[in-house]
PDB file of N, CA and C in Angstrom:
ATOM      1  N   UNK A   1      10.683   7.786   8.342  1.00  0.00           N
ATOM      2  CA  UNK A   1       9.526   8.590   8.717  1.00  0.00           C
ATOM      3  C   UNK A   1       8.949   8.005  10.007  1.00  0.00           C
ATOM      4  N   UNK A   2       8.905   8.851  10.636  1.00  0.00           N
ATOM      5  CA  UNK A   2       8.383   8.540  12.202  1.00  0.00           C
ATOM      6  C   UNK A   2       6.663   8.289  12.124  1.00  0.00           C
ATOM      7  N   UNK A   3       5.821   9.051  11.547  1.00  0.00           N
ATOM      8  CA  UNK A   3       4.714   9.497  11.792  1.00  0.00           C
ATOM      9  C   UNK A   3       4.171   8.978  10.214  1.00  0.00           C
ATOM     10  N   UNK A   4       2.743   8.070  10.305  1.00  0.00           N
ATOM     11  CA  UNK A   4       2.255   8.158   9.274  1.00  0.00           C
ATOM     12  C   UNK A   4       1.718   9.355   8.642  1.00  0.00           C
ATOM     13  N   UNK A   5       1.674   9.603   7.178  1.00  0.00           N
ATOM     14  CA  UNK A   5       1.506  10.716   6.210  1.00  0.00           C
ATOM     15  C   UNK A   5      -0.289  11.149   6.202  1.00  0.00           C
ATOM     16  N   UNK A   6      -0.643  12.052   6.530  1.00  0.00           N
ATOM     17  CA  UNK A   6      -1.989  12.277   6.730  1.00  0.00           C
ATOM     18  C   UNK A   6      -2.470  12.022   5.169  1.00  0.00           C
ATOM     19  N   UNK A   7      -3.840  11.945   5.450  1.00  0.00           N
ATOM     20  CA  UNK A   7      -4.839  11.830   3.967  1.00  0.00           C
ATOM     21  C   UNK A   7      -4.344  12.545   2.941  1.00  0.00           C
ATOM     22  N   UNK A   8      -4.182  14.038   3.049  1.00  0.00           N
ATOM     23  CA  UNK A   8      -4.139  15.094   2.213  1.00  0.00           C
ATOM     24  C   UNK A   8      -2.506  15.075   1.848  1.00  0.00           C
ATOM     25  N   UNK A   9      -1.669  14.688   2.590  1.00  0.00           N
ATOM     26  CA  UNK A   9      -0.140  14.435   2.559  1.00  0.00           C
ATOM     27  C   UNK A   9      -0.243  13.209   1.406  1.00  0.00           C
ATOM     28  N   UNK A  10      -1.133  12.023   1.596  1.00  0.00           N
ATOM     29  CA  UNK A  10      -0.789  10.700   0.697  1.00  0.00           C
ATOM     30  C   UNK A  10      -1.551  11.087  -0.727  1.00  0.00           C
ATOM     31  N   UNK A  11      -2.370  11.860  -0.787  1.00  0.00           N
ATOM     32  CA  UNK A  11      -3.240  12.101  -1.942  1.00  0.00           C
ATOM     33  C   UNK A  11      -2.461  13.181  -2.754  1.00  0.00           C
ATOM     34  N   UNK A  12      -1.339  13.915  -2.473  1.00  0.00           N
ATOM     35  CA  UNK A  12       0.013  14.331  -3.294  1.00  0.00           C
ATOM     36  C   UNK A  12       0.899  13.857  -3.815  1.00  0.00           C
ATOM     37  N   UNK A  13       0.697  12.015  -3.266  1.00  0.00           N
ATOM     38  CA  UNK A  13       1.707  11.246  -4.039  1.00  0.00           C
ATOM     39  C   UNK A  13       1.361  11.155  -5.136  1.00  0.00           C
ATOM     40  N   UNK A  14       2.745  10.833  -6.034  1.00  0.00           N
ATOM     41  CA  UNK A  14       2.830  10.678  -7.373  1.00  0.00           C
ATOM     42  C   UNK A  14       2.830   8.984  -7.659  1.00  0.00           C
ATOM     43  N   UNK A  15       2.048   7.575  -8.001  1.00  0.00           N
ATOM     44  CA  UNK A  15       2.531   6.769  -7.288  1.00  0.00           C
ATOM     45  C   UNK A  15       3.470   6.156  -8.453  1.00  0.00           C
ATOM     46  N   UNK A  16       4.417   5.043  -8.703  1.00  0.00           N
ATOM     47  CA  UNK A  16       5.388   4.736  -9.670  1.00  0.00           C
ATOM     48  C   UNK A  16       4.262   3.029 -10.134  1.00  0.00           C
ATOM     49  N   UNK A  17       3.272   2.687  -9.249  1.00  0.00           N
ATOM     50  CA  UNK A  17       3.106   1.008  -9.516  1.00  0.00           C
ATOM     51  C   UNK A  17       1.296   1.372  -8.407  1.00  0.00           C
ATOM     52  N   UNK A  18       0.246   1.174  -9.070  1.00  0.00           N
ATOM     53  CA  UNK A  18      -0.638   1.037  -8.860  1.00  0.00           C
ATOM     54  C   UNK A  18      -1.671  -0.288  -8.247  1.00  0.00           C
ATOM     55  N   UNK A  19      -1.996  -1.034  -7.334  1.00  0.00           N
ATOM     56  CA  UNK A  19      -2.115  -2.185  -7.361  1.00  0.00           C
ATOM     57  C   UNK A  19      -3.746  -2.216  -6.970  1.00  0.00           C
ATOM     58  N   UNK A  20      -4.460  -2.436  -7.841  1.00  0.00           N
ATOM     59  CA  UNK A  20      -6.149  -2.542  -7.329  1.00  0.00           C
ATOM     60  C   UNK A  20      -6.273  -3.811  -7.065  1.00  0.00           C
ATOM     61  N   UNK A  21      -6.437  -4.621  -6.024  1.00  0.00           N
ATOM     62  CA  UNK A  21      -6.616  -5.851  -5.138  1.00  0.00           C
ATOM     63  C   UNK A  21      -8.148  -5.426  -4.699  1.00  0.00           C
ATOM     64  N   UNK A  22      -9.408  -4.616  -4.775  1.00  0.00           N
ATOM     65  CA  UNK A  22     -10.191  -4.604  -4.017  1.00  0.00           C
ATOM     66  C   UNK A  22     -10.962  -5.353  -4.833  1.00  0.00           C
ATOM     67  N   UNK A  23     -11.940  -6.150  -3.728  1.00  0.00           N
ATOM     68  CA  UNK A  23     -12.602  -7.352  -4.297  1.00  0.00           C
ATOM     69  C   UNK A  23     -12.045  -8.620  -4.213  1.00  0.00           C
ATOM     70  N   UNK A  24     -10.862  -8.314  -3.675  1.00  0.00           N
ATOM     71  CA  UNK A  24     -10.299  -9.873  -3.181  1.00  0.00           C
ATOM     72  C   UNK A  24     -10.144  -9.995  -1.708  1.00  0.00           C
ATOM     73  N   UNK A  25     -10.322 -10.969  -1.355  1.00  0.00           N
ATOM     74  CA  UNK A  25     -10.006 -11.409   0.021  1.00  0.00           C
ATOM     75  C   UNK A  25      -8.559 -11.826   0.517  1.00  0.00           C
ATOM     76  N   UNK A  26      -8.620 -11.483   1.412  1.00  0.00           N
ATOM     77  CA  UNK A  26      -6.788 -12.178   1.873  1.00  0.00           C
ATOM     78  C   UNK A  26      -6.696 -13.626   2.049  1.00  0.00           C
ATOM     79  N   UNK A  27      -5.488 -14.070   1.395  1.00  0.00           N
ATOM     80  CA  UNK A  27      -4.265 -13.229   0.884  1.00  0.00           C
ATOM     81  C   UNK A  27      -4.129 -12.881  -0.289  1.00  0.00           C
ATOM     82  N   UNK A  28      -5.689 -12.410  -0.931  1.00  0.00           N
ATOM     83  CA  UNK A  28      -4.934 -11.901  -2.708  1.00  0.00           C
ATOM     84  C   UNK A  28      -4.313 -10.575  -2.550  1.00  0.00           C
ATOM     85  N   UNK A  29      -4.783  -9.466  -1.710  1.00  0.00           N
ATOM     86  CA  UNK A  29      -4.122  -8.359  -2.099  1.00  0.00           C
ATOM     87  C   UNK A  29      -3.012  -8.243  -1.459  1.00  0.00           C
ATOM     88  N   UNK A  30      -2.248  -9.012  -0.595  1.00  0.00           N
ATOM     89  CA  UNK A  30      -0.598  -9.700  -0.346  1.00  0.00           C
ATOM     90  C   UNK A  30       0.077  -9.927  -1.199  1.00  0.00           C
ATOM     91  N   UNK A  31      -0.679 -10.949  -1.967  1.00  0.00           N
ATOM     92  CA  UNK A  31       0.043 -11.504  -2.998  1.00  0.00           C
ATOM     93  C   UNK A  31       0.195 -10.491  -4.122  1.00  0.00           C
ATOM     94  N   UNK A  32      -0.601  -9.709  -4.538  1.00  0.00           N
ATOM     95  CA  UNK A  32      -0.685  -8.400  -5.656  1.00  0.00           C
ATOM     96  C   UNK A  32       0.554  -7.799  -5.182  1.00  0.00           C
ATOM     97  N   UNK A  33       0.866  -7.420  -4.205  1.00  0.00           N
ATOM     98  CA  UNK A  33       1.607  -6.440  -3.308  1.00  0.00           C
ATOM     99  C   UNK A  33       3.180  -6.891  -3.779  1.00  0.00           C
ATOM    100  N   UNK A  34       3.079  -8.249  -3.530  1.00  0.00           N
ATOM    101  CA  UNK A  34       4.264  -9.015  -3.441  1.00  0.00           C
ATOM    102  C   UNK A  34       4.793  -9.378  -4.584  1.00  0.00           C
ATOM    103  N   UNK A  35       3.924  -9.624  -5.631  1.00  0.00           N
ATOM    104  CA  UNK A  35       4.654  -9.433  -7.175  1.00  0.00           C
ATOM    105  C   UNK A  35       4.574  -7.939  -8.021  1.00  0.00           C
ATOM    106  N   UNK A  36       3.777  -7.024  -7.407  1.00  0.00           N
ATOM    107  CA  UNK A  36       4.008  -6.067  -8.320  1.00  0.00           C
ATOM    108  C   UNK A  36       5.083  -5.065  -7.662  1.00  0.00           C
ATOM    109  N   UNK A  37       5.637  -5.746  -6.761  1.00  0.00           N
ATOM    110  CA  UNK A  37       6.635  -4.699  -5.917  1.00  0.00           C
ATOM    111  C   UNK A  37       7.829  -5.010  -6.811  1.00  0.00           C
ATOM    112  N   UNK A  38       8.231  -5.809  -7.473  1.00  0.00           N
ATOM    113  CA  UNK A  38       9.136  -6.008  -8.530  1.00  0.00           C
ATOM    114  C   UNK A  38       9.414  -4.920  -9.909  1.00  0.00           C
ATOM    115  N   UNK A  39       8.274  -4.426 -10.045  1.00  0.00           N
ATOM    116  CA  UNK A  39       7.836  -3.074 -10.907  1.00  0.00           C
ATOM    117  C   UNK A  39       8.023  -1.326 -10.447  1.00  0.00           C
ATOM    118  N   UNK A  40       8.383  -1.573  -9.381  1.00  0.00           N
ATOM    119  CA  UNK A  40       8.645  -0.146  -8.449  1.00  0.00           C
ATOM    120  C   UNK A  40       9.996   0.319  -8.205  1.00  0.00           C
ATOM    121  N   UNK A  41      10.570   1.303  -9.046  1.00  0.00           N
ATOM    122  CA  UNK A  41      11.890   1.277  -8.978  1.00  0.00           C
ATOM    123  C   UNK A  41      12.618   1.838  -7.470  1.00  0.00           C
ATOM    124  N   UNK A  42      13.302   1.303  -7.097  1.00  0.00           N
ATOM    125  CA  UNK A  42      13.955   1.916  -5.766  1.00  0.00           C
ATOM    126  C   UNK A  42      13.906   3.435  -5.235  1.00  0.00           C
ATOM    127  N   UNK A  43      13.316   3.537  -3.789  1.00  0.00           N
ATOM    128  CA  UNK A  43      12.799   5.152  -3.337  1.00  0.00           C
ATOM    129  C   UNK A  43      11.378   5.324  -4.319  1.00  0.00           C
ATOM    130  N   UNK A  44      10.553   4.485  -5.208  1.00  0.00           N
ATOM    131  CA  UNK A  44       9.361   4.724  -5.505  1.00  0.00           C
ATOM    132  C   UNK A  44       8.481   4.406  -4.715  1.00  0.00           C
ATOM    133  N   UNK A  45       6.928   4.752  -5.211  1.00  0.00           N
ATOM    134  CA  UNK A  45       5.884   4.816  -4.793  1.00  0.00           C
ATOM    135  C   UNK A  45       5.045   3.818  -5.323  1.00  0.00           C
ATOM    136  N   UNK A  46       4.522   2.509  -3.957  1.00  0.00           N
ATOM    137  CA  UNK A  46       3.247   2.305  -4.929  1.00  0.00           C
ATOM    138  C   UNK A  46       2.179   2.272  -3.981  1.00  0.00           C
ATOM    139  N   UNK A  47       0.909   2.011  -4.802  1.00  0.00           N
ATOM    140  CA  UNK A  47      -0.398   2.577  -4.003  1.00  0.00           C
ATOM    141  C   UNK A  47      -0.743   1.580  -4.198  1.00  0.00           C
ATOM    142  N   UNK A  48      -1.470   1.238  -3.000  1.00  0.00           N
ATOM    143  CA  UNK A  48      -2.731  -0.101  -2.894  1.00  0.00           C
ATOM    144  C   UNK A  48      -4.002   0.038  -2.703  1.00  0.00           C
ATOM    145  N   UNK A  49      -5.005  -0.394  -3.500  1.00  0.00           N
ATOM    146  CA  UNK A  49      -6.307  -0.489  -3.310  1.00  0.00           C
ATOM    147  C   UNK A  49      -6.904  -1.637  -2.707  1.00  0.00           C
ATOM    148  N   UNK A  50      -7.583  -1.687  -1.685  1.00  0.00           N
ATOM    149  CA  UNK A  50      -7.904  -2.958  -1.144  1.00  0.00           C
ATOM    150  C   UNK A  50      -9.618  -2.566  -0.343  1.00  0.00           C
ATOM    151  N   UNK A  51     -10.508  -3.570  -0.237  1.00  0.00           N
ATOM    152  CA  UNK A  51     -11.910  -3.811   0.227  1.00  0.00           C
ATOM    153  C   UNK A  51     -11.538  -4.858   1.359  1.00  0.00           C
ATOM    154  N   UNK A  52     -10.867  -5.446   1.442  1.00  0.00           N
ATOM    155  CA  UNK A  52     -10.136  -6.319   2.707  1.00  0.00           C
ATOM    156  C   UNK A  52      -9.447  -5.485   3.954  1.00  0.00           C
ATOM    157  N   UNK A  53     -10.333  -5.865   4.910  1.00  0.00           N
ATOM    158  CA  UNK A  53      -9.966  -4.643   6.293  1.00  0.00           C
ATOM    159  C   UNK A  53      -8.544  -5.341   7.042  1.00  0.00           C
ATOM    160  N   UNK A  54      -8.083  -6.569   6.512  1.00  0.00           N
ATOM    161  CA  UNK A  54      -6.918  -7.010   6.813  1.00  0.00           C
ATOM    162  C   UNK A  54      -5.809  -6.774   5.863  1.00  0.00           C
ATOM    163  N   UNK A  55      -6.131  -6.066   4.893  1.00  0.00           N
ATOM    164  CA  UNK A  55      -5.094  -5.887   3.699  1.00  0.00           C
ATOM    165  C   UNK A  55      -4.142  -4.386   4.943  1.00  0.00           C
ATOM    166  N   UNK A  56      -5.014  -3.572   5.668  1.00  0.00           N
ATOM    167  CA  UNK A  56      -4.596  -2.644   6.262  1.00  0.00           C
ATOM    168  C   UNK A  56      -3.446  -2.586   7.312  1.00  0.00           C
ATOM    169  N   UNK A  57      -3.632  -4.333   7.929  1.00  0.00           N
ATOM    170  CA  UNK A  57      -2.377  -5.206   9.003  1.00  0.00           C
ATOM    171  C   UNK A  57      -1.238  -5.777   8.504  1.00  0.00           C
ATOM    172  N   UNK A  58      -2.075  -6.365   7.018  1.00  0.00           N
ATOM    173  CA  UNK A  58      -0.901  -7.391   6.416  1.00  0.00           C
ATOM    174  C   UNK A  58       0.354  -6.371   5.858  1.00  0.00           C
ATOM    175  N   UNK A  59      -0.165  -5.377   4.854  1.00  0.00           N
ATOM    176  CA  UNK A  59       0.939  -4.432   4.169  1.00  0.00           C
ATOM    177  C   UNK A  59       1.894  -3.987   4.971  1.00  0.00           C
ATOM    178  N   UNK A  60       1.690  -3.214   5.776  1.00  0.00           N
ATOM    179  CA  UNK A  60       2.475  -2.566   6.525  1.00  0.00           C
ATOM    180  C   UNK A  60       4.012  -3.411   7.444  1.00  0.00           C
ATOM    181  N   UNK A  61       2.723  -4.594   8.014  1.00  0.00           N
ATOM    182  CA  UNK A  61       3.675  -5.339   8.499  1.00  0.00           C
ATOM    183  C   UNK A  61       5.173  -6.075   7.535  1.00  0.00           C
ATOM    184  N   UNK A  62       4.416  -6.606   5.973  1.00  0.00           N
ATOM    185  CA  UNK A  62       5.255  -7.308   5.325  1.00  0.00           C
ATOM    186  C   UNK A  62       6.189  -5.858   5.026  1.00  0.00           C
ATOM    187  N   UNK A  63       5.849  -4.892   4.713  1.00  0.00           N
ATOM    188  CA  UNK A  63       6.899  -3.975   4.165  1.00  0.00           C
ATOM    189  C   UNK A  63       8.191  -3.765   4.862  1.00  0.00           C
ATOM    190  N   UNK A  64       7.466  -3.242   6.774  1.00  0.00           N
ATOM    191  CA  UNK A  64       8.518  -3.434   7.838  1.00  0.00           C
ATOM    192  C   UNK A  64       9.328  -4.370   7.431  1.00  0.00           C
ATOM    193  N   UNK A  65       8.683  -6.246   7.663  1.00  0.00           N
ATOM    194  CA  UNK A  65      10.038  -6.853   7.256  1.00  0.00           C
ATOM    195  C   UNK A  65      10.841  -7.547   5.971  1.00  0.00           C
ATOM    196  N   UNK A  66      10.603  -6.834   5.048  1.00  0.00           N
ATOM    197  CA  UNK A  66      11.077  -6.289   3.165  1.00  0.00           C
ATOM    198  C   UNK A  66      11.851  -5.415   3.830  1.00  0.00           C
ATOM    199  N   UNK A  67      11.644  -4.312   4.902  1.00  0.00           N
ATOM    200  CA  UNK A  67      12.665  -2.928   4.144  1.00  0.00           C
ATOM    201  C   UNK A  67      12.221  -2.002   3.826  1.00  0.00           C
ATOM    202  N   UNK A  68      10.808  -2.037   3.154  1.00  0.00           N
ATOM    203  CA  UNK A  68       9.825  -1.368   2.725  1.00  0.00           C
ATOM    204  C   UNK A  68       9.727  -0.073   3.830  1.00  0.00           C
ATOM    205  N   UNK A  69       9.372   1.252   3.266  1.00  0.00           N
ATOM    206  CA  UNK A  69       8.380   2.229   4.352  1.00  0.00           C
ATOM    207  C   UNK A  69       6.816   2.141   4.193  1.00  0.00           C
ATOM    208  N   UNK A  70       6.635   1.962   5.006  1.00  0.00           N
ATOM    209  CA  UNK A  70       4.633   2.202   5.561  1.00  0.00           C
ATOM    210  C   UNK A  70       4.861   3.666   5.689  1.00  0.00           C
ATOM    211  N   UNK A  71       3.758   4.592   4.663  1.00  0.00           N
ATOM    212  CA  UNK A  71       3.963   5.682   4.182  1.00  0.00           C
ATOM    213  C   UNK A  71       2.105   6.102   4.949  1.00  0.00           C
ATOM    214  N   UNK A  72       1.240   5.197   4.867  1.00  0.00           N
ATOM    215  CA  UNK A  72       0.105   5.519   5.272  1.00  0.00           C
ATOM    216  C   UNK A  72      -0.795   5.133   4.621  1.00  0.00           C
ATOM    217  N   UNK A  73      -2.279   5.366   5.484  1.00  0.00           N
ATOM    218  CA  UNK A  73      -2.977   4.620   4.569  1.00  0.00           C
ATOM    219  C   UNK A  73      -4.868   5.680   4.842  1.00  0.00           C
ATOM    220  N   UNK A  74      -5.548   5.713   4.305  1.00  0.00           N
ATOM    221  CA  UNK A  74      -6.638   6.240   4.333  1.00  0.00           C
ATOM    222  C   UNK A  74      -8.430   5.365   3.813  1.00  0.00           C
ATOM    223  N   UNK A  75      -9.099   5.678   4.252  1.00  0.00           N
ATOM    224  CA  UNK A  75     -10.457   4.686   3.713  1.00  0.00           C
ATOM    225  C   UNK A  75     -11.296   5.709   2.945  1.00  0.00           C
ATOM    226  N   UNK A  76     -11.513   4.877   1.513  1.00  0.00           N
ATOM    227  CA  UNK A  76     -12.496   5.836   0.598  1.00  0.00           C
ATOM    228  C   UNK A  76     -13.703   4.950   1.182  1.00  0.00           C
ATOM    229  N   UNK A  77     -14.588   5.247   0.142  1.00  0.00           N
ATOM    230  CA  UNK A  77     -16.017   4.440   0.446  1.00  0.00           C
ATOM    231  C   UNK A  77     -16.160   2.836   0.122  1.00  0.00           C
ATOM    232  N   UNK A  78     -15.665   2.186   1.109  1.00  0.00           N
ATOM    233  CA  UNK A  78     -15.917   1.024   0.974  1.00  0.00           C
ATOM    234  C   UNK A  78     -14.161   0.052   0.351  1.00  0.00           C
ATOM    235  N   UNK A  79     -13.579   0.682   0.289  1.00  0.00           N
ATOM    236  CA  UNK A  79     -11.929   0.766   0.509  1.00  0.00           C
ATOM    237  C   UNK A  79     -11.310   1.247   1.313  1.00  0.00           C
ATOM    238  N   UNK A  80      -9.798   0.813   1.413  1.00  0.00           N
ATOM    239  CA  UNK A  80      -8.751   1.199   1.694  1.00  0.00           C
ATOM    240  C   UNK A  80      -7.680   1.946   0.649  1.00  0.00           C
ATOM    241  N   UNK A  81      -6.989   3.039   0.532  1.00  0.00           N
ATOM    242  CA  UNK A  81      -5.950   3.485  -0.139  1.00  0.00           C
ATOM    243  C   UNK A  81      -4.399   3.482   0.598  1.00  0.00           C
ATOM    244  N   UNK A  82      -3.315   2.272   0.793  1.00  0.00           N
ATOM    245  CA  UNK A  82      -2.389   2.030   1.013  1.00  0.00           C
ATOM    246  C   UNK A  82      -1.196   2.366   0.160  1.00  0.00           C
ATOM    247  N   UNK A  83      -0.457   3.232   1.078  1.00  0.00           N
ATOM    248  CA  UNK A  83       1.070   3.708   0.169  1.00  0.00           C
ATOM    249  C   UNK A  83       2.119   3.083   0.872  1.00  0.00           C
ATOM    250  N   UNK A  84       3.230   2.859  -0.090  1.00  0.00           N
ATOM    251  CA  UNK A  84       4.320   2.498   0.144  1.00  0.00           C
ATOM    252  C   UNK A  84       5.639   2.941  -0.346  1.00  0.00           C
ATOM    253  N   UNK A  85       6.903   3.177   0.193  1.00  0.00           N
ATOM    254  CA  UNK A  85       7.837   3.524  -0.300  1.00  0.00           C
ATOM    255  C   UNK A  85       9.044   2.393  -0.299  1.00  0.00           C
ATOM    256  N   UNK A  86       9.431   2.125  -1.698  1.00  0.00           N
ATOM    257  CA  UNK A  86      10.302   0.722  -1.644  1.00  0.00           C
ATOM    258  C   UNK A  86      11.991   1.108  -1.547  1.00  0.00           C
TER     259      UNK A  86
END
């Protein structure tokens, strides 16, 4: 995917692995990311919740170098909602 997935595009995902990290500071919601990606079966979906405005740099980047797709990401009130495709 060339182009990140707009708001209304990521809020149709179905996700396979849910990860609520908000309320932690970095690097906890890395680390959430990084063991519950073990739970996501291959070509799934998981979603990240994060209150850390660096959780928005770190994901994307570690996924790039995992393999991972950066699918997109959107801000509720006082969060972040981060998708991924493994």
């Amino acid at each position: 995917m060339d182009r990140a997935m707009t708001k209304e595009e990521l809020k149709q995902l179905k996700p396979d692995k849910v990860v609520d990290a908000r309320g932690t500071a970095c690097p906890g919601p890395l680390l959430a990311v990084k063991q519950a990606i073990a739970d996501v079966p291959d070509g799934g979906i998981m979603e990240i919740l994060s209150s850390d405005e660096g959780t928005k740099r770190d994901v994307p980047r570690w996924a790039k170098k995992k393999g991972y797709e950066y699918l997109g990401d959107f801000e509720e009130s006082g969060y972040f909602t981060i998708y991924l495709k493994k």
